[in-house]
PDB file of N, CA and C in Angstrom:
ATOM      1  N   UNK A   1       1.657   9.843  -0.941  1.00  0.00           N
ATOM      2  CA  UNK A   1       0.552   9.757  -1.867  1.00  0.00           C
ATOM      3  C   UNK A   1      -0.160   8.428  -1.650  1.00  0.00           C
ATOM      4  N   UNK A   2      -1.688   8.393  -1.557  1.00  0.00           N
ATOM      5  CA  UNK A   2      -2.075   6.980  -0.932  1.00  0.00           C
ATOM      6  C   UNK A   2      -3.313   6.740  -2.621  1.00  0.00           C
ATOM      7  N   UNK A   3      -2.561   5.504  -2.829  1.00  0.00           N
ATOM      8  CA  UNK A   3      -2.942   4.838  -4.191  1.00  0.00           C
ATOM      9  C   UNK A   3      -4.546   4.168  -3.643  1.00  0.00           C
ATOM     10  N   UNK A   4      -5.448   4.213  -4.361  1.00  0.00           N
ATOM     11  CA  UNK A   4      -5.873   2.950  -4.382  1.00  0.00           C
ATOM     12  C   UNK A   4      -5.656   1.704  -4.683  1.00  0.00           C
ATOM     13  N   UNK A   5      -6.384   0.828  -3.942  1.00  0.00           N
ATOM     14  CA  UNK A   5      -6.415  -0.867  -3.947  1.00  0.00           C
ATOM     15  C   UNK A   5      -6.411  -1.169  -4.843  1.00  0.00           C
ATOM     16  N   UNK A   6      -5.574  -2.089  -5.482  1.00  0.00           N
ATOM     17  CA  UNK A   6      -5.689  -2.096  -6.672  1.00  0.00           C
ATOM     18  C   UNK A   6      -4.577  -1.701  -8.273  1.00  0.00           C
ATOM     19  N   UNK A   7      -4.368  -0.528  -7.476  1.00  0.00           N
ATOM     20  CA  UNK A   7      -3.525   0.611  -8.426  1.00  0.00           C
ATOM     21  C   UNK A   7      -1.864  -0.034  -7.818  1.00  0.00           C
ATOM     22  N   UNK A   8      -1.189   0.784  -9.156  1.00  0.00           N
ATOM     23  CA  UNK A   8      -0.140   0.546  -9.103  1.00  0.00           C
ATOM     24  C   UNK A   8       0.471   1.751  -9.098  1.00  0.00           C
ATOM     25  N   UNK A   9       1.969   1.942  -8.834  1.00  0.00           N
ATOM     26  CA  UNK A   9       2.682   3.629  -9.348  1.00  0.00           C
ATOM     27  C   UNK A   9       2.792   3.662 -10.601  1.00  0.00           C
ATOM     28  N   UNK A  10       2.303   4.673 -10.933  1.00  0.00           N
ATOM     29  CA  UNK A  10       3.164   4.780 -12.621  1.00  0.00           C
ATOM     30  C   UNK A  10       4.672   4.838 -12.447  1.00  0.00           C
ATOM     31  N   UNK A  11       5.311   4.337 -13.776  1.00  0.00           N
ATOM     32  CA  UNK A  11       6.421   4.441 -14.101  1.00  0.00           C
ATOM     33  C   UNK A  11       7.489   5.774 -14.029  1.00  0.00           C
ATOM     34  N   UNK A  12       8.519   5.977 -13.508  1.00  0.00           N
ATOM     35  CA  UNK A  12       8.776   7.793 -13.081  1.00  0.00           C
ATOM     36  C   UNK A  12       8.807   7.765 -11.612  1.00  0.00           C
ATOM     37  N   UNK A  13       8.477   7.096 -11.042  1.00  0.00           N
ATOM     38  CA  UNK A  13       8.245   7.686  -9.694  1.00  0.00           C
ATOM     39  C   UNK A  13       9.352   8.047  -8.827  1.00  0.00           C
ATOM     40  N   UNK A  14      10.732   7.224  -9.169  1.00  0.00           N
ATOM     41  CA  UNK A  14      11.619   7.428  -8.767  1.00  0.00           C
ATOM     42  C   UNK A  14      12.035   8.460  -8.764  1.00  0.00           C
ATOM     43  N   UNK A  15      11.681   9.595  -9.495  1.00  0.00           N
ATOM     44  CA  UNK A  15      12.090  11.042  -9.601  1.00  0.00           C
ATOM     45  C   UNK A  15      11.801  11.799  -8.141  1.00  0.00           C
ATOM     46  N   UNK A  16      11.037  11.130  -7.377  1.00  0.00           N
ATOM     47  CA  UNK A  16      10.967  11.740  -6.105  1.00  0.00           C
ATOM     48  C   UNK A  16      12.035  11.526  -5.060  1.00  0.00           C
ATOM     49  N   UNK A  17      12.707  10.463  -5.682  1.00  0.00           N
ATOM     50  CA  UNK A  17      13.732   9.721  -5.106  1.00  0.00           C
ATOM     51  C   UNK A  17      15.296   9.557  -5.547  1.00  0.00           C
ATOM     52  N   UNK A  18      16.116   9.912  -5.284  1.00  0.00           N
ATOM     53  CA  UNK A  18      17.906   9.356  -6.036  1.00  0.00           C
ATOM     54  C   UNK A  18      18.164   8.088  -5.835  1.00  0.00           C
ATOM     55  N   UNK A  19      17.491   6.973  -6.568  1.00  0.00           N
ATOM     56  CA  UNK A  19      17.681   5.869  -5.835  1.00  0.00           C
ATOM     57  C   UNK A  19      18.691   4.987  -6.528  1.00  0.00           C
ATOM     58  N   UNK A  20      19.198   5.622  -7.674  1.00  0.00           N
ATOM     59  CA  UNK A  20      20.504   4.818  -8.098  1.00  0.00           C
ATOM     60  C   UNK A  20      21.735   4.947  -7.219  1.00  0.00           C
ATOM     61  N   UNK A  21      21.788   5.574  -6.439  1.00  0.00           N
ATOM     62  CA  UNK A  21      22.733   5.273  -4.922  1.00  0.00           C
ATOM     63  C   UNK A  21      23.120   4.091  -4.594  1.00  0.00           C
ATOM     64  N   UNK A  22      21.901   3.126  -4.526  1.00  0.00           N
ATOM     65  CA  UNK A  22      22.370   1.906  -4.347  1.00  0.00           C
ATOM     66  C   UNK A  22      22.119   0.505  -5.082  1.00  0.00           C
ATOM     67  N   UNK A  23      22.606   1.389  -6.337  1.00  0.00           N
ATOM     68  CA  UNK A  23      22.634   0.291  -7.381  1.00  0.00           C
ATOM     69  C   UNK A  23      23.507  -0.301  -7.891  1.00  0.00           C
ATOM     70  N   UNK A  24      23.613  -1.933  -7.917  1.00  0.00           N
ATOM     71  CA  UNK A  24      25.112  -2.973  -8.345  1.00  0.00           C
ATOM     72  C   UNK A  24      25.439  -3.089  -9.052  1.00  0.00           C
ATOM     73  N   UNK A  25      23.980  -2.881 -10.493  1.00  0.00           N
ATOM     74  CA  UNK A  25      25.109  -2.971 -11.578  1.00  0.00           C
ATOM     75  C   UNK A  25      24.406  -1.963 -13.026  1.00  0.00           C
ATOM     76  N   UNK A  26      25.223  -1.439 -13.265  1.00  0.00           N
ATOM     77  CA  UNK A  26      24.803  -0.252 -14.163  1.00  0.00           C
ATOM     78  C   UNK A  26      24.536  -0.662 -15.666  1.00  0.00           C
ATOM     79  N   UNK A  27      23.648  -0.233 -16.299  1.00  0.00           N
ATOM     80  CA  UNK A  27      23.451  -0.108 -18.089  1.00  0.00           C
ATOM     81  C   UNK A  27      24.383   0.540 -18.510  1.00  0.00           C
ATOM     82  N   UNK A  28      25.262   0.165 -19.974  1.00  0.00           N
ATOM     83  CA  UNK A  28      26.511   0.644 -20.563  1.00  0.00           C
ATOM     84  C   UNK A  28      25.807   0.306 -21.898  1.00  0.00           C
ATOM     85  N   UNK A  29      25.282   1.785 -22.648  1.00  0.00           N
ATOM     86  CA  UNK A  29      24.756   1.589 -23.813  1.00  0.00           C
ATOM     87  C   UNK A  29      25.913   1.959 -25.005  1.00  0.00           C
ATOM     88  N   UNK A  30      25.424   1.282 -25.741  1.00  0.00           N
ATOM     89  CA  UNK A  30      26.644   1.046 -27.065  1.00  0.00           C
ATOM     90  C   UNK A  30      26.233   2.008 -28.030  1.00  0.00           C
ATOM     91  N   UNK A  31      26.602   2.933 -28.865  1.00  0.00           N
ATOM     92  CA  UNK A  31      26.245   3.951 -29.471  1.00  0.00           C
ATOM     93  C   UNK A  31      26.624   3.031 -31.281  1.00  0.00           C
ATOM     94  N   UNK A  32      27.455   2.340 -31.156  1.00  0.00           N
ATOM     95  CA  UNK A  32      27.523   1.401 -32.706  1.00  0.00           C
ATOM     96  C   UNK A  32      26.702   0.443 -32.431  1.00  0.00           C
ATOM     97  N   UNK A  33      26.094   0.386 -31.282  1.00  0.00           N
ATOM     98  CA  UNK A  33      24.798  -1.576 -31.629  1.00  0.00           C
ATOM     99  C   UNK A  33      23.486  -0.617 -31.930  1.00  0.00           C
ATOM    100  N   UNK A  34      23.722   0.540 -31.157  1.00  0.00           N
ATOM    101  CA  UNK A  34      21.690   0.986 -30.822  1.00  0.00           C
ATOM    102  C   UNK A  34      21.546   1.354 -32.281  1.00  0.00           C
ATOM    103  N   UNK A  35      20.220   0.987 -32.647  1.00  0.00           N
ATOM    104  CA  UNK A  35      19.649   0.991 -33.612  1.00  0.00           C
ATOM    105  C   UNK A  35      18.502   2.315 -33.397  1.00  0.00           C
ATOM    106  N   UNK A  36      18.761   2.791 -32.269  1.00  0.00           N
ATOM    107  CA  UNK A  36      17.426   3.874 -31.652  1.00  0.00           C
ATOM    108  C   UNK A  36      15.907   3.486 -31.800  1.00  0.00           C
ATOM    109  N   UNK A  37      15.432   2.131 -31.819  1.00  0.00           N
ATOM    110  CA  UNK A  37      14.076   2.020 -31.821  1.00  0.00           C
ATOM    111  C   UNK A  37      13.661   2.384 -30.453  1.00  0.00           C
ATOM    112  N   UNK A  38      14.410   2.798 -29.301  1.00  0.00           N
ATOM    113  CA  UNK A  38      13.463   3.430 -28.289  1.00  0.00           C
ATOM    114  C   UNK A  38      12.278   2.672 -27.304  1.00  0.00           C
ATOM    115  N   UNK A  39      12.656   1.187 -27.391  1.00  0.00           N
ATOM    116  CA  UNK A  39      12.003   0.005 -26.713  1.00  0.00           C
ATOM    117  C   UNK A  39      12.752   0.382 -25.211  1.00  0.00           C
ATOM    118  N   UNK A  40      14.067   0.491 -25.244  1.00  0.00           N
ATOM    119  CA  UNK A  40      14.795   1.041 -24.046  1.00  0.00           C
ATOM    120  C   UNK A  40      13.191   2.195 -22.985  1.00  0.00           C
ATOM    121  N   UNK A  41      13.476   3.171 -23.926  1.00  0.00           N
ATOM    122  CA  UNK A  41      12.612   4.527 -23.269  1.00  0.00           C
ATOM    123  C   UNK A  41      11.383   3.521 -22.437  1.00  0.00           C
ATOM    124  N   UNK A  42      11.248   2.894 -23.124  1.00  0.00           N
ATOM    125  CA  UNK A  42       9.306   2.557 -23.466  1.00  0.00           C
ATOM    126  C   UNK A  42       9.464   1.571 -22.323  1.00  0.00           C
ATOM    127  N   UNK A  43      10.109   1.419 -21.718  1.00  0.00           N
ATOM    128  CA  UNK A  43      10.446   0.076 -20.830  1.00  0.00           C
ATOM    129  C   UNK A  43      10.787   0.051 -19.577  1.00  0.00           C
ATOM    130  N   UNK A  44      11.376   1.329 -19.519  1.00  0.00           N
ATOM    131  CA  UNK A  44      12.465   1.685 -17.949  1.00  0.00           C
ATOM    132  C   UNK A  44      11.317   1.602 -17.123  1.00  0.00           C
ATOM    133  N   UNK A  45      11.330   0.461 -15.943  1.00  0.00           N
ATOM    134  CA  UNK A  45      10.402   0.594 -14.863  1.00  0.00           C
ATOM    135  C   UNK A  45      10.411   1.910 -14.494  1.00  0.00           C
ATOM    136  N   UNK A  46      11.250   2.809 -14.476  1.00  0.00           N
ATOM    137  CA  UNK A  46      11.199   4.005 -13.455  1.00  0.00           C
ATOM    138  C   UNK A  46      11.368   5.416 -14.564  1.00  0.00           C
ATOM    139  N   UNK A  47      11.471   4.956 -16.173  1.00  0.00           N
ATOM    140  CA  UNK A  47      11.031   5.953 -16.436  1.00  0.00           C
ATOM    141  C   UNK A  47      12.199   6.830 -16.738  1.00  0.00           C
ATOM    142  N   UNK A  48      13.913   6.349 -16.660  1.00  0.00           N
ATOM    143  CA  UNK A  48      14.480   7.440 -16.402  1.00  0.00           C
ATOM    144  C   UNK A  48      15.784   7.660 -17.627  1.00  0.00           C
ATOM    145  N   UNK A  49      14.868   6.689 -18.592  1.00  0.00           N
ATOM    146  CA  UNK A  49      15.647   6.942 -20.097  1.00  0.00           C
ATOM    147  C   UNK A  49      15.446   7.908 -20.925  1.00  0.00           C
ATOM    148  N   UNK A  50      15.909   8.661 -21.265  1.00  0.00           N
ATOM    149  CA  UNK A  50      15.332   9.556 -22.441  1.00  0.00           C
ATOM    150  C   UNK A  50      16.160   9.737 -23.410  1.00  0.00           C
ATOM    151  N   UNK A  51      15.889  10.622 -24.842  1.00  0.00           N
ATOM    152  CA  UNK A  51      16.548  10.532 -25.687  1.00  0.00           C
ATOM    153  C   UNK A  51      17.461  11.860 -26.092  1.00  0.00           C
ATOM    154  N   UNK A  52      18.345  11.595 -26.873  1.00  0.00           N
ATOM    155  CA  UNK A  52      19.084  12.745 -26.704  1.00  0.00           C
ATOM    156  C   UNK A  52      18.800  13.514 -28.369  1.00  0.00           C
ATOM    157  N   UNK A  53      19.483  14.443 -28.980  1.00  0.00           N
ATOM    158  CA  UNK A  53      19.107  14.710 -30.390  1.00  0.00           C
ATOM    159  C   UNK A  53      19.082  14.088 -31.459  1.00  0.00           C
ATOM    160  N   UNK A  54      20.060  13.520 -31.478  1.00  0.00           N
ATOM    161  CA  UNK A  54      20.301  12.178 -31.964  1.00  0.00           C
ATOM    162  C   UNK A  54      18.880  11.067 -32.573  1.00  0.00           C
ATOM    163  N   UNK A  55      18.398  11.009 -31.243  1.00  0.00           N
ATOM    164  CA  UNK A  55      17.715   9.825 -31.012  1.00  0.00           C
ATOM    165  C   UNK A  55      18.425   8.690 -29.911  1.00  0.00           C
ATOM    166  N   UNK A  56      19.368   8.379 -29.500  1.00  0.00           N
ATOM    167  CA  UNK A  56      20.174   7.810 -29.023  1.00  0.00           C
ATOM    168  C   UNK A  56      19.383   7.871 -27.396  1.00  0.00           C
ATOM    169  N   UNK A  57      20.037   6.371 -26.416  1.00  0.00           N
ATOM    170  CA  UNK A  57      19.646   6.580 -25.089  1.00  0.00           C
ATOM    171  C   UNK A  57      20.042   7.113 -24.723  1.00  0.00           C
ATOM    172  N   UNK A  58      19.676   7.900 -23.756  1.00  0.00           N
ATOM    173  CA  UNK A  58      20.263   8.859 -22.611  1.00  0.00           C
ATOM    174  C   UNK A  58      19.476   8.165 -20.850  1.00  0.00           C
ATOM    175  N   UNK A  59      21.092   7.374 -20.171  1.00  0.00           N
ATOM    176  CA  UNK A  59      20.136   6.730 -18.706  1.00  0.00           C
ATOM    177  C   UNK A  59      20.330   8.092 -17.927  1.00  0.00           C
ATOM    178  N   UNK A  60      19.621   7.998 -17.220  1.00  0.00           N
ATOM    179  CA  UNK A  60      19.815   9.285 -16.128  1.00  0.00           C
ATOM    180  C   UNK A  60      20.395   8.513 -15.049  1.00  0.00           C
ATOM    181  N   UNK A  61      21.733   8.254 -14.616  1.00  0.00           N
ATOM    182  CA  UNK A  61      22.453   7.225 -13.512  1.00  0.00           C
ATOM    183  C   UNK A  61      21.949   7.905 -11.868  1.00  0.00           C
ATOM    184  N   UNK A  62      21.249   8.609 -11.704  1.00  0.00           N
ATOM    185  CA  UNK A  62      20.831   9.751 -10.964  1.00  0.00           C
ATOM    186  C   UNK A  62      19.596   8.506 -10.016  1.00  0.00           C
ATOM    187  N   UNK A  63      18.926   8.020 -10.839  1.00  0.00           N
ATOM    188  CA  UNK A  63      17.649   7.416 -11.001  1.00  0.00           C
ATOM    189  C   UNK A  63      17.560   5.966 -11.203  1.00  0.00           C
ATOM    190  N   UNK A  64      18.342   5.650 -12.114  1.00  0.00           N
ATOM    191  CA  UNK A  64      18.845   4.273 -12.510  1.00  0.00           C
ATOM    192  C   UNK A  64      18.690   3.235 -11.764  1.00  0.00           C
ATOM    193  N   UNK A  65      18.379   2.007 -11.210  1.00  0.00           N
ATOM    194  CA  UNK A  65      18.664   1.438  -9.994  1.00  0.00           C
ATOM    195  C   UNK A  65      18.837  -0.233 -11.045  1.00  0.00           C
ATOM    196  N   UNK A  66      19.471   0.053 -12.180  1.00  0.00           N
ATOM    197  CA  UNK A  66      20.345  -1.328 -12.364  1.00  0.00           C
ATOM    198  C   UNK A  66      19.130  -2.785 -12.819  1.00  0.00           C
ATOM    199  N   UNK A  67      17.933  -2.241 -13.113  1.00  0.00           N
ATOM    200  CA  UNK A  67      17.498  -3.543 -12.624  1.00  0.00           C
ATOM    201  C   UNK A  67      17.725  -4.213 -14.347  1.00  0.00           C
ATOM    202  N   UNK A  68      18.140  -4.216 -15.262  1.00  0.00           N
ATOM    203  CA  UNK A  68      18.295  -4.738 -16.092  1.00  0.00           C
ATOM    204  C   UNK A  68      17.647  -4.916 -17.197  1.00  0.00           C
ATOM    205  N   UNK A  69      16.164  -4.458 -17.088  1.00  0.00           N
ATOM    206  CA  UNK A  69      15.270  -4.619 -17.833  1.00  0.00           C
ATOM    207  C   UNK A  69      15.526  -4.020 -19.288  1.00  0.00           C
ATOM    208  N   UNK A  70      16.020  -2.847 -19.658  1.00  0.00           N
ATOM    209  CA  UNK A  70      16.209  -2.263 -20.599  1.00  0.00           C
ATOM    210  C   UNK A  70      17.242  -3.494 -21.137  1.00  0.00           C
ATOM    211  N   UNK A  71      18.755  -3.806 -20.777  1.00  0.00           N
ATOM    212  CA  UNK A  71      19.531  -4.679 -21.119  1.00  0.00           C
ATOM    213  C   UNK A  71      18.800  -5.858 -21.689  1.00  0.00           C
ATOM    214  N   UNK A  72      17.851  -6.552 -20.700  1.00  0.00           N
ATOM    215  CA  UNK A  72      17.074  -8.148 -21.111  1.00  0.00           C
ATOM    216  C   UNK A  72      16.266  -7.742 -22.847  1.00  0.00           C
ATOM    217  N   UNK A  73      15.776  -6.636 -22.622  1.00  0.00           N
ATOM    218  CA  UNK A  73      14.746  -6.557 -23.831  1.00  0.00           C
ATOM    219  C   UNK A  73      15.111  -6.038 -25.256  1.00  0.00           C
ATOM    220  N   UNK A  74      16.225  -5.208 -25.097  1.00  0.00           N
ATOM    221  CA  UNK A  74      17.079  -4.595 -25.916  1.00  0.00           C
ATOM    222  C   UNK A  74      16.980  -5.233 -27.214  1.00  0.00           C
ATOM    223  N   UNK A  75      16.271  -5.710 -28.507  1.00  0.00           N
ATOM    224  CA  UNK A  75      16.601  -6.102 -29.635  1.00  0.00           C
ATOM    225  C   UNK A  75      17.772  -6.488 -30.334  1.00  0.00           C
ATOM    226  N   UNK A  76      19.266  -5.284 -30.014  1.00  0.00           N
ATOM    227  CA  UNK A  76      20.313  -4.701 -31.177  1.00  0.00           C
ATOM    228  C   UNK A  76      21.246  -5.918 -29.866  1.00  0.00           C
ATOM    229  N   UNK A  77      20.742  -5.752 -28.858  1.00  0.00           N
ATOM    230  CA  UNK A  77      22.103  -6.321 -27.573  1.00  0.00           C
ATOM    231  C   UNK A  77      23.154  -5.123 -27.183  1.00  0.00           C
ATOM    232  N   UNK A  78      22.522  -3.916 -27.641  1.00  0.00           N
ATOM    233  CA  UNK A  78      23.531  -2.814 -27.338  1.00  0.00           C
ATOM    234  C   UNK A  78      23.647  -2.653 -25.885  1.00  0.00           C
ATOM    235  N   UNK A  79      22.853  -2.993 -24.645  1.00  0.00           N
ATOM    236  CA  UNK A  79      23.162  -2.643 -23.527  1.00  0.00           C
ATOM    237  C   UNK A  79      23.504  -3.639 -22.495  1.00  0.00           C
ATOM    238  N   UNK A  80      24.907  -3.561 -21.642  1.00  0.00           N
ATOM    239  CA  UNK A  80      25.195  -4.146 -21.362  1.00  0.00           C
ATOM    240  C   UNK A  80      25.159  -3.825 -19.870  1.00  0.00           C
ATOM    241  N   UNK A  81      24.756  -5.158 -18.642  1.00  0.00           N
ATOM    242  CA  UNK A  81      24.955  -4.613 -17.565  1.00  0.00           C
ATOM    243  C   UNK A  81      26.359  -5.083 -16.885  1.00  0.00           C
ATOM    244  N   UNK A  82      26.911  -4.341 -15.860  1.00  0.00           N
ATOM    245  CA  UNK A  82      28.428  -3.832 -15.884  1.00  0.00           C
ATOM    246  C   UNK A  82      27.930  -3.566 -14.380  1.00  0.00           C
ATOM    247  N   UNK A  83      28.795  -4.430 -13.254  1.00  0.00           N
ATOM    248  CA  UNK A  83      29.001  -4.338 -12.210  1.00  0.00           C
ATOM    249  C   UNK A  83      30.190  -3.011 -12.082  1.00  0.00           C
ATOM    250  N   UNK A  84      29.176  -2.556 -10.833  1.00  0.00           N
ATOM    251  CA  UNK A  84      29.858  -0.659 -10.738  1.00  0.00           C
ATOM    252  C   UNK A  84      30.505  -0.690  -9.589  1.00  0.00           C
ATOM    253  N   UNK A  85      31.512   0.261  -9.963  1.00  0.00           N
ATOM    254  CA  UNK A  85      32.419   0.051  -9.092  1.00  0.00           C
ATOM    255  C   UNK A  85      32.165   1.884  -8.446  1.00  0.00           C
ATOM    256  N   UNK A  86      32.259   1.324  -6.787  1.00  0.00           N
ATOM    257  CA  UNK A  86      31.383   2.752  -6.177  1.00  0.00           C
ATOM    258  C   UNK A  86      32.862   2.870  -5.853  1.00  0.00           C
TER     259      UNK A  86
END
């Protein structure tokens, strides 16, 4: 797909891709810290959080590639990143 100058990918794109394959260190969300405000969802560079019935995160580890961002921004401190053991 050829972007214009300028442009960026939207967020998601990784879905074309399995690129949590080679990822070091994984999100470990806490189900007693999350508060479900959903800043997680709203945040994932790639898009690959979603929610479950609940309300609760759901990572897709499929997609995931570790980069921490959800963990750094997290409000409650419910997510923790956790070197994975392949």
């Amino acid at each position: 797909m050829a972007l214009n100058i300028g442009c960026a990918a939207k967020p998601g794109r990784a879905r074309d891709n399995r690129t949590g394959s080679w990822r070091v260190f994984i999100p470990r969300f806490s189900r007693e810290k999350c508060s479900k405000c959903g800043l997680c969802i709203l945040i994932c560079p790639e898009g690959c959080i979603s929610e479950d019935e609940e309300g609760m995160p759901v990572p897709d580890y499929d997609y995931c590639k570790g980069c921490g961002v959800c963990a750094d921004e997290c409000p409650a401190d419910a997510i923790e990143m956790e070197l994975e053991e392949k």
